[in-house]
Structure formats: C-alpha cells, structure tokens
N, C-alpha and C. Protein backbone atom coordinates (compact mmCIF):
# COMPACT_ATOMS: atom_id res chain seq x y z
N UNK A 1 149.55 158.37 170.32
CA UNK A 1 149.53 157.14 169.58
C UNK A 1 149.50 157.47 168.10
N UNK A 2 150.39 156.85 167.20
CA UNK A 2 150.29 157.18 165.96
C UNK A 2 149.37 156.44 165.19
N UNK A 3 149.25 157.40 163.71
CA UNK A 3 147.81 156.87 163.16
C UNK A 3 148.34 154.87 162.77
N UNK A 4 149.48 155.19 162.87
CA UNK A 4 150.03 153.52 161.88
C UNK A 4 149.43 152.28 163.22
N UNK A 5 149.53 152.67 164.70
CA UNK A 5 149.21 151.64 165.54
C UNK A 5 147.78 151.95 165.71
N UNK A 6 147.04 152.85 165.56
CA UNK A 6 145.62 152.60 165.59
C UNK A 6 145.02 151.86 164.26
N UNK A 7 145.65 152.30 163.08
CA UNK A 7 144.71 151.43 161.70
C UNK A 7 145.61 149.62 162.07
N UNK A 8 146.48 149.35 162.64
CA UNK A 8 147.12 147.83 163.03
C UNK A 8 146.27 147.58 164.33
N UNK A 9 145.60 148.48 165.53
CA UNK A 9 144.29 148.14 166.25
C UNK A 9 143.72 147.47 165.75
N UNK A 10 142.79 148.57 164.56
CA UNK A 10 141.50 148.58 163.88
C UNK A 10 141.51 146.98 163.13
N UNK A 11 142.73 146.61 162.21
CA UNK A 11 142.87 145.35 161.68
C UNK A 11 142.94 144.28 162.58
N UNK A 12 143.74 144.52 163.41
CA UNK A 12 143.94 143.52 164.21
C UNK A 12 142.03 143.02 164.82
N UNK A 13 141.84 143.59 165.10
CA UNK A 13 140.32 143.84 165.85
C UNK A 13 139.40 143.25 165.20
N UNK A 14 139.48 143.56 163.31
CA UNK A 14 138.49 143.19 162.47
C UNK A 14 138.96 141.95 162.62
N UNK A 15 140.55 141.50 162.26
CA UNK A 15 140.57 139.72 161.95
C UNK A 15 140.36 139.18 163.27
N UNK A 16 140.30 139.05 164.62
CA UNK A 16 139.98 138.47 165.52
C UNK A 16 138.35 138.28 165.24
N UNK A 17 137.49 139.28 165.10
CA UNK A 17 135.97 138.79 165.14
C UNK A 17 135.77 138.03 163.88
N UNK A 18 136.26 138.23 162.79
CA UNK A 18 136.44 137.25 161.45
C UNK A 18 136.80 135.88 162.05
N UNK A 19 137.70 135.89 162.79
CA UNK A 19 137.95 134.72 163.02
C UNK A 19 137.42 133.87 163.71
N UNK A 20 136.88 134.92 164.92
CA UNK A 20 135.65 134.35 165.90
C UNK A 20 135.04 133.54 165.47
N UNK A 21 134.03 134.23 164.46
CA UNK A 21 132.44 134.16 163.81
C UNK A 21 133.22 133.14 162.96
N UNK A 22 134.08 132.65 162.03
CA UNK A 22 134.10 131.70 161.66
C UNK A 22 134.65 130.06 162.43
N UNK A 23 135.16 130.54 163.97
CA UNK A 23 135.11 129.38 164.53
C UNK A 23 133.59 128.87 164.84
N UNK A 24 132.82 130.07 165.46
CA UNK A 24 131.72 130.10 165.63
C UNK A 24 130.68 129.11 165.17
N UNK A 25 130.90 129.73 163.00
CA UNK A 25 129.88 128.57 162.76
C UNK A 25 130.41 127.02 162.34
N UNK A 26 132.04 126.93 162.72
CA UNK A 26 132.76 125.76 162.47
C UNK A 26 132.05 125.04 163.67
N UNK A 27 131.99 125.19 164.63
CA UNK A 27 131.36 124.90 165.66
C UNK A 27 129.76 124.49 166.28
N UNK A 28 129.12 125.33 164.96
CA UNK A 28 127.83 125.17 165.06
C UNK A 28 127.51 123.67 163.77
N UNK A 29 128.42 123.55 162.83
CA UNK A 29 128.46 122.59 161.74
C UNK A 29 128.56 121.23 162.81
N UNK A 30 130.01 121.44 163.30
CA UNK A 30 130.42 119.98 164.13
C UNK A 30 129.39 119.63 164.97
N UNK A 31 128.86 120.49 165.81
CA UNK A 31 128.06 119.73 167.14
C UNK A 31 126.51 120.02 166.83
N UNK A 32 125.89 119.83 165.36
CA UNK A 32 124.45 119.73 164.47
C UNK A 32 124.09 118.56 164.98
N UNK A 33 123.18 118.57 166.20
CA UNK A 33 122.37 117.41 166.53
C UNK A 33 121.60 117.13 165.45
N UNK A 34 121.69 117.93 164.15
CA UNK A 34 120.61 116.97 162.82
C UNK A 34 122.05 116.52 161.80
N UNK A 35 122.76 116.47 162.12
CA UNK A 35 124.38 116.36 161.46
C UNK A 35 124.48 114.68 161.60
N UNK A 36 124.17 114.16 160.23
CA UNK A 36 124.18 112.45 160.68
C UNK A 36 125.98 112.13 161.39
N UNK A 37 126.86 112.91 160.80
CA UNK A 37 128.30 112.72 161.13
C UNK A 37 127.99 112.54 162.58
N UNK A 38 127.37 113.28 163.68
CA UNK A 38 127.08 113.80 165.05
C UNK A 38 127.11 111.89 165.37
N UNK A 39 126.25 111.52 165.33
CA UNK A 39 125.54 110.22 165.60
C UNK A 39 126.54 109.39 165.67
N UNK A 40 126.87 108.89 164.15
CA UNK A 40 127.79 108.19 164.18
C UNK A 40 129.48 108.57 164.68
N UNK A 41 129.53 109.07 165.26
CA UNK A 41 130.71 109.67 165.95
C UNK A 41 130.43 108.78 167.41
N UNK A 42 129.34 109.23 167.64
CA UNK A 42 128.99 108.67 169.12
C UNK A 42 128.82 107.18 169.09
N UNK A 43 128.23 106.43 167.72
CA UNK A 43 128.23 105.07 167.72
C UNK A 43 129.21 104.32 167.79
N UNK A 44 130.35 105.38 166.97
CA UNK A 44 131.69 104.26 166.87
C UNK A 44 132.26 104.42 168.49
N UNK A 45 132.26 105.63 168.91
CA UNK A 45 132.86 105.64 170.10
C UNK A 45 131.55 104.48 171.04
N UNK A 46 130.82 104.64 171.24
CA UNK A 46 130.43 103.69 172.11
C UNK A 46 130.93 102.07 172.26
N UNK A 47 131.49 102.04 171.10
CA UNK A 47 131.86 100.22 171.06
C UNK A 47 133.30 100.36 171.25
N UNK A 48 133.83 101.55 172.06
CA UNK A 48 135.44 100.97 172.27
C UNK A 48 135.41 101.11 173.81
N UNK A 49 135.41 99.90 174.64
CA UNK A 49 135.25 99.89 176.04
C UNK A 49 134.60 100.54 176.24
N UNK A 50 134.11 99.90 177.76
CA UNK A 50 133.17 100.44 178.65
C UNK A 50 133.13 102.31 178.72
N UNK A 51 134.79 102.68 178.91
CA UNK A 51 134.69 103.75 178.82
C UNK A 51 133.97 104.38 178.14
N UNK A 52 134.36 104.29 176.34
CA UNK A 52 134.14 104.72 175.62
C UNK A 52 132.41 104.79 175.65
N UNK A 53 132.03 103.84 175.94
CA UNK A 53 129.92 103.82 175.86
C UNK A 53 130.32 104.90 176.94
N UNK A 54 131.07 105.08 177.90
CA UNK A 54 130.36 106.46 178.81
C UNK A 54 130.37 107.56 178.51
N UNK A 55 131.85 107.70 177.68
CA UNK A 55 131.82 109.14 176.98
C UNK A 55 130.74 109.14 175.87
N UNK A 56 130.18 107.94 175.39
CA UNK A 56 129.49 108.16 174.62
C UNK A 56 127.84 108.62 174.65
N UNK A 57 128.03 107.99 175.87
CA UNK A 57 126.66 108.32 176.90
C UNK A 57 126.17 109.69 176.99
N UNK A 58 127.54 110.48 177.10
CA UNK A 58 127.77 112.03 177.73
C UNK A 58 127.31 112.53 176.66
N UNK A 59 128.21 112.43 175.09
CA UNK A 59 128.48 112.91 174.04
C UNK A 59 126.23 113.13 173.64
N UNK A 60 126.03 112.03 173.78
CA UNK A 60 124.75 111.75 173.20
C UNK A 60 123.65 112.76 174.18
N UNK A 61 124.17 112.74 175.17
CA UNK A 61 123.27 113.34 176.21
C UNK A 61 123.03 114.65 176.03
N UNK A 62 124.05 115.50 175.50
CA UNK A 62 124.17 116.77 174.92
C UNK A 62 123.74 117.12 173.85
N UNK A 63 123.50 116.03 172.67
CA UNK A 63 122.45 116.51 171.33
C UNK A 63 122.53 115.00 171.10
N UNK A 64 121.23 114.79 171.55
CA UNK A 64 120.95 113.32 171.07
C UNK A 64 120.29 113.12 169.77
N UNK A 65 120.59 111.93 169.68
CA UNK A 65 120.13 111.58 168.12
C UNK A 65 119.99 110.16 168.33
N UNK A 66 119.08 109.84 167.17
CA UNK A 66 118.35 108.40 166.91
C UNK A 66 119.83 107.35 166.91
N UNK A 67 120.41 107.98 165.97
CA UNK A 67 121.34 106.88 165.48
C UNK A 67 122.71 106.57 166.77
N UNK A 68 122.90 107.60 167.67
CA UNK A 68 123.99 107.35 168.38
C UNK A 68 123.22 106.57 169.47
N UNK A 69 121.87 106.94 169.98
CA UNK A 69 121.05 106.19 170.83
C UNK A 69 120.75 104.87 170.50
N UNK A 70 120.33 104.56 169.55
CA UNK A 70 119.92 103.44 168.75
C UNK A 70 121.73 102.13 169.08
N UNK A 71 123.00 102.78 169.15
CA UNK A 71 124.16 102.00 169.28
C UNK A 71 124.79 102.51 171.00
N UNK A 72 124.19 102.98 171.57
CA UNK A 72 124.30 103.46 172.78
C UNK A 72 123.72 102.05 174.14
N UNK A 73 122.41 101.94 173.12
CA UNK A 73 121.69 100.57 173.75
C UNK A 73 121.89 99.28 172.86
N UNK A 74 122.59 99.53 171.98
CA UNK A 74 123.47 97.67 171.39
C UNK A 74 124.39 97.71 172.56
N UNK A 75 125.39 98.52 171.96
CA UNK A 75 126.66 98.20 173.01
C UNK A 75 125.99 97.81 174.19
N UNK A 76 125.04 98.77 174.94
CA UNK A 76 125.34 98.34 176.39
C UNK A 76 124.63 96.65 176.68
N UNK A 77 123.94 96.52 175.70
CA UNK A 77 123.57 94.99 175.79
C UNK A 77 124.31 94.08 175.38
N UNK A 78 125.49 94.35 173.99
CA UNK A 78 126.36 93.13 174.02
C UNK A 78 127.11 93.37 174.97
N UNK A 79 127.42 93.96 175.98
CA UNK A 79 128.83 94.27 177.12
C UNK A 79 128.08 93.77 178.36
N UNK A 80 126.79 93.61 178.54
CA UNK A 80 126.12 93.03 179.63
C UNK A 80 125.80 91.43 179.14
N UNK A 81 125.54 91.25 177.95
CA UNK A 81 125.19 90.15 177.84
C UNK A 81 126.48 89.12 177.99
N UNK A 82 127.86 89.84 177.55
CA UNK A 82 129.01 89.30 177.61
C UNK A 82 129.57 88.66 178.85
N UNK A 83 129.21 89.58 179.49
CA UNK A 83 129.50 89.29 181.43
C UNK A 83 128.40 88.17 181.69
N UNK A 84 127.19 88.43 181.22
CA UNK A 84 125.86 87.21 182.07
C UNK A 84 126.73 85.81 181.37
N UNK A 85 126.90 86.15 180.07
CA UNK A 85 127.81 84.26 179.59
C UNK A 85 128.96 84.57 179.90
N UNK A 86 129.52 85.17 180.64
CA UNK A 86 131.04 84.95 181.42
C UNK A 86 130.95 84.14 182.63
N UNK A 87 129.39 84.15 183.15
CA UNK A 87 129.21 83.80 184.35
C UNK A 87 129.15 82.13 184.41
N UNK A 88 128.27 81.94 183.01
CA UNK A 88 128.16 80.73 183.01
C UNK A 88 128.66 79.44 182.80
N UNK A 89 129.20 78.71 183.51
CA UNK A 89 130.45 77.73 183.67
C UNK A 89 130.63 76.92 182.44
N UNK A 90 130.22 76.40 181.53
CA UNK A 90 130.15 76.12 179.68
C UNK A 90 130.75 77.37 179.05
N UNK A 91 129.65 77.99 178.99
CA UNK A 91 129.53 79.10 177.83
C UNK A 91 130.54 80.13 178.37
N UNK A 92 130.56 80.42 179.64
CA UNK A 92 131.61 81.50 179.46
C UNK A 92 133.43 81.43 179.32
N UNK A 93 133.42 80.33 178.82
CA UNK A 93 134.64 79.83 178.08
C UNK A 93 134.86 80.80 176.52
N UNK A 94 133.30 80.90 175.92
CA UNK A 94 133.37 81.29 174.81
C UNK A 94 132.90 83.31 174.92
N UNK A 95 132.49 83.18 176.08
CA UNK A 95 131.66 84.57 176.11
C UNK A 95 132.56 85.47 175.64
N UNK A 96 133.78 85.60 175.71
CA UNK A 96 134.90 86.62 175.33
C UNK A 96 134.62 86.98 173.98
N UNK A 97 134.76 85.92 172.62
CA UNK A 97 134.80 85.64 171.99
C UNK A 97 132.92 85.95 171.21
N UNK A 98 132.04 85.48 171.99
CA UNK A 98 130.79 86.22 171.29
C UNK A 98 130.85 87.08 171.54
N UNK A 99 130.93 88.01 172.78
CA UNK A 99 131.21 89.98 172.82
C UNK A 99 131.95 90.07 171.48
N UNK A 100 133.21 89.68 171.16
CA UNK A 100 133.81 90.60 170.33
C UNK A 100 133.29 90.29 169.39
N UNK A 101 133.10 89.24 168.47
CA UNK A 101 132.14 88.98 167.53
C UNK A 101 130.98 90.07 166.83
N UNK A 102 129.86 90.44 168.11
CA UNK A 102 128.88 90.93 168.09
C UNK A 102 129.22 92.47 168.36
N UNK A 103 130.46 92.86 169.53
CA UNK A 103 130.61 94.36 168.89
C UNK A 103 131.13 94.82 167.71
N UNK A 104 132.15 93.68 166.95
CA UNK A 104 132.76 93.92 165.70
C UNK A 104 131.73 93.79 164.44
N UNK A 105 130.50 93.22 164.63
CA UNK A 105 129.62 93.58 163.62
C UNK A 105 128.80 94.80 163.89
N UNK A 106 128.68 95.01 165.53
CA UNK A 106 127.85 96.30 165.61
C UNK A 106 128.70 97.87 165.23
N UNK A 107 129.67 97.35 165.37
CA UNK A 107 130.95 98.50 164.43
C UNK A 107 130.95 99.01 163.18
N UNK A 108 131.18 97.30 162.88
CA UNK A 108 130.96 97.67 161.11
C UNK A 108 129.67 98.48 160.46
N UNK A 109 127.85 97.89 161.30
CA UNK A 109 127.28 99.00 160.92
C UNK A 109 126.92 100.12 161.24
N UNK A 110 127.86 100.42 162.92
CA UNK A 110 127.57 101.79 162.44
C UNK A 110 128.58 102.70 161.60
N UNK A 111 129.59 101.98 161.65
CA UNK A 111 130.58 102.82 160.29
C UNK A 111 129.72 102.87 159.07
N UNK A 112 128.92 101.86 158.78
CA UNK A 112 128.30 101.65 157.46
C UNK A 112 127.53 103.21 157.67
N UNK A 113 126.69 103.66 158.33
CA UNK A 113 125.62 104.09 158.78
C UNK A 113 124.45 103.30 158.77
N UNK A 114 124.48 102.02 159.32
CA UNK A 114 123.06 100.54 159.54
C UNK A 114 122.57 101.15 160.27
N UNK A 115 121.26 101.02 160.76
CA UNK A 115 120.87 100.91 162.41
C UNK A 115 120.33 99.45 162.43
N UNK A 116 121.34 98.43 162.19
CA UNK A 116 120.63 97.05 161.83
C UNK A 116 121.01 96.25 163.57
N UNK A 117 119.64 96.13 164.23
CA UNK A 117 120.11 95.62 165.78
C UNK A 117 121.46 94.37 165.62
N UNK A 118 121.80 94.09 166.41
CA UNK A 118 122.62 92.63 166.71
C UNK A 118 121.60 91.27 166.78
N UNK A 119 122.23 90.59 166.51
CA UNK A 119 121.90 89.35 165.86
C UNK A 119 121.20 88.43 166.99
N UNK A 120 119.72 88.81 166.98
CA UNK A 120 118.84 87.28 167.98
C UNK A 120 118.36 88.17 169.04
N UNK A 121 119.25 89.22 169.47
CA UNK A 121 118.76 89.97 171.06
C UNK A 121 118.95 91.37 170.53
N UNK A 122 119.11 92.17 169.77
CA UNK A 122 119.23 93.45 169.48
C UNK A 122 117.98 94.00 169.90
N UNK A 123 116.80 93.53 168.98
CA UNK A 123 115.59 94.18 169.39
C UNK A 123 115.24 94.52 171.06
N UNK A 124 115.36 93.16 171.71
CA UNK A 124 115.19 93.47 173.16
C UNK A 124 116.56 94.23 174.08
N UNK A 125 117.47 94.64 173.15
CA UNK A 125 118.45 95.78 173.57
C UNK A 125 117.18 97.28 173.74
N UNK A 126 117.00 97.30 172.36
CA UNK A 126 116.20 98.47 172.11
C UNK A 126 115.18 98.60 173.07
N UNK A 127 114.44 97.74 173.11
CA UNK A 127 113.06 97.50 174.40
C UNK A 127 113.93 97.81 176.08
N UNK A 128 114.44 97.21 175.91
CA UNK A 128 115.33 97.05 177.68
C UNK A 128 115.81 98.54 177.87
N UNK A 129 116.85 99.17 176.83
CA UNK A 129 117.28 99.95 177.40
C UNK A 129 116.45 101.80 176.65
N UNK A 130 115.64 101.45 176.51
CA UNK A 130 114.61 102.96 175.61
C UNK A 130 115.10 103.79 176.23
N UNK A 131 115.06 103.90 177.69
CA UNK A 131 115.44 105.03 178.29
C UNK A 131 116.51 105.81 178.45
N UNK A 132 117.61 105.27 177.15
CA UNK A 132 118.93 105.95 176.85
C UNK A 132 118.96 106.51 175.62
C-alpha cells in the first residue's frame, strides 16, 4: 500500500469523526429538553389533528417539558370538548366552528411562546388532564 493511500486513510478517518462529533453535538442542541425551541415544537405540532397531538404526545414523552405539556392538555381538551358540543343537537351546529376558534388561538400562543390556558375551560384542561 502506498504512503499516498494511507495519509488519504488517515484524512479520510480524521474528517468522518469531525464530522461525527459535530453531528453529535448538532443533535444534542436540537433534542435539549431545557431548549425552549424543544417545547414549542411539540405545542405547535399538537394542534394540527388528532394525529399530530399523538406525535406530539410521543415527541413530549421523550424529553418533556412544561411548555409542550402545558399545550399537550389544551389541545386534548379543545378536541374533546369539540366532539361533547358536536353531540349536542343546538350547539353542535356550531361546535365545528368553536374547536377551530379555540385551537387557532391556542396556536397563536404557543407560536407566541404564551402558556395562556383557553378561554373559560383551559384551567380545568390543566386539572383533568395533569397526567400528560
């Protein structure tokens, strides 16, 4: 083997672990359960369909944080509360229409970074669902 393909080894070798170690701590930045970005990643995703609260469920479950938890249990209360006035033969004419309402403000703050509950029932989101 000539010396020219062992020192193109040796380089080759050094920039792969360079590159490693800097995916490494790219990796350790993105998924900082003290990383407010972390949170709100998971908040916005929770308010796009049902799905989305599940991946968001997951996302949170793996480095939880106040703020993605804190919109983990809005959503799942305006998306339940949406269905209970879907049920009801008046009001669930309009129920479509208060869901989106109430997830499109719970959007806006967590884009803001708020943790401001939803409007009249947020608090008893928080109480009802603690255990998420």
């Amino acid at each position: 083997m000539s010396d020219e393909k062992k020192e193109f080894g040796k380089d080759f070798a050094e920039d792969a672990k360079k590159a490693a170690n800097e995916f490494q701590e790219e990796v350790k930045k993105t998924f900082d359960p003290n990383s407010p970005d972390n949170g709100k990643i998971v908040a916005i995703v929770a308010h796009i369909t049902i799905i989305g609260w599940i991946v968001a469920l997951i996302m949170n479950s793996q480095n939880r944080t106040e703020f993605g938890s804190f919109y983990i249990r809005q959503t799942l209360g305006i998306w339940l509360l949406t269905i209970v006035l879907g049920i009801i033969p008046i009001v669930g004419c309009f129920a479509a229409v208060i869901g989106l309402v109430l997830i499109v403000m719970s959007l806006i703050n967590a884009a803001s970074n708020k943790m401001d509950p939803t409007v009249v029932v947020g608090e008893y989101f928080q109480d009802w669902f603690k255990s998420l």
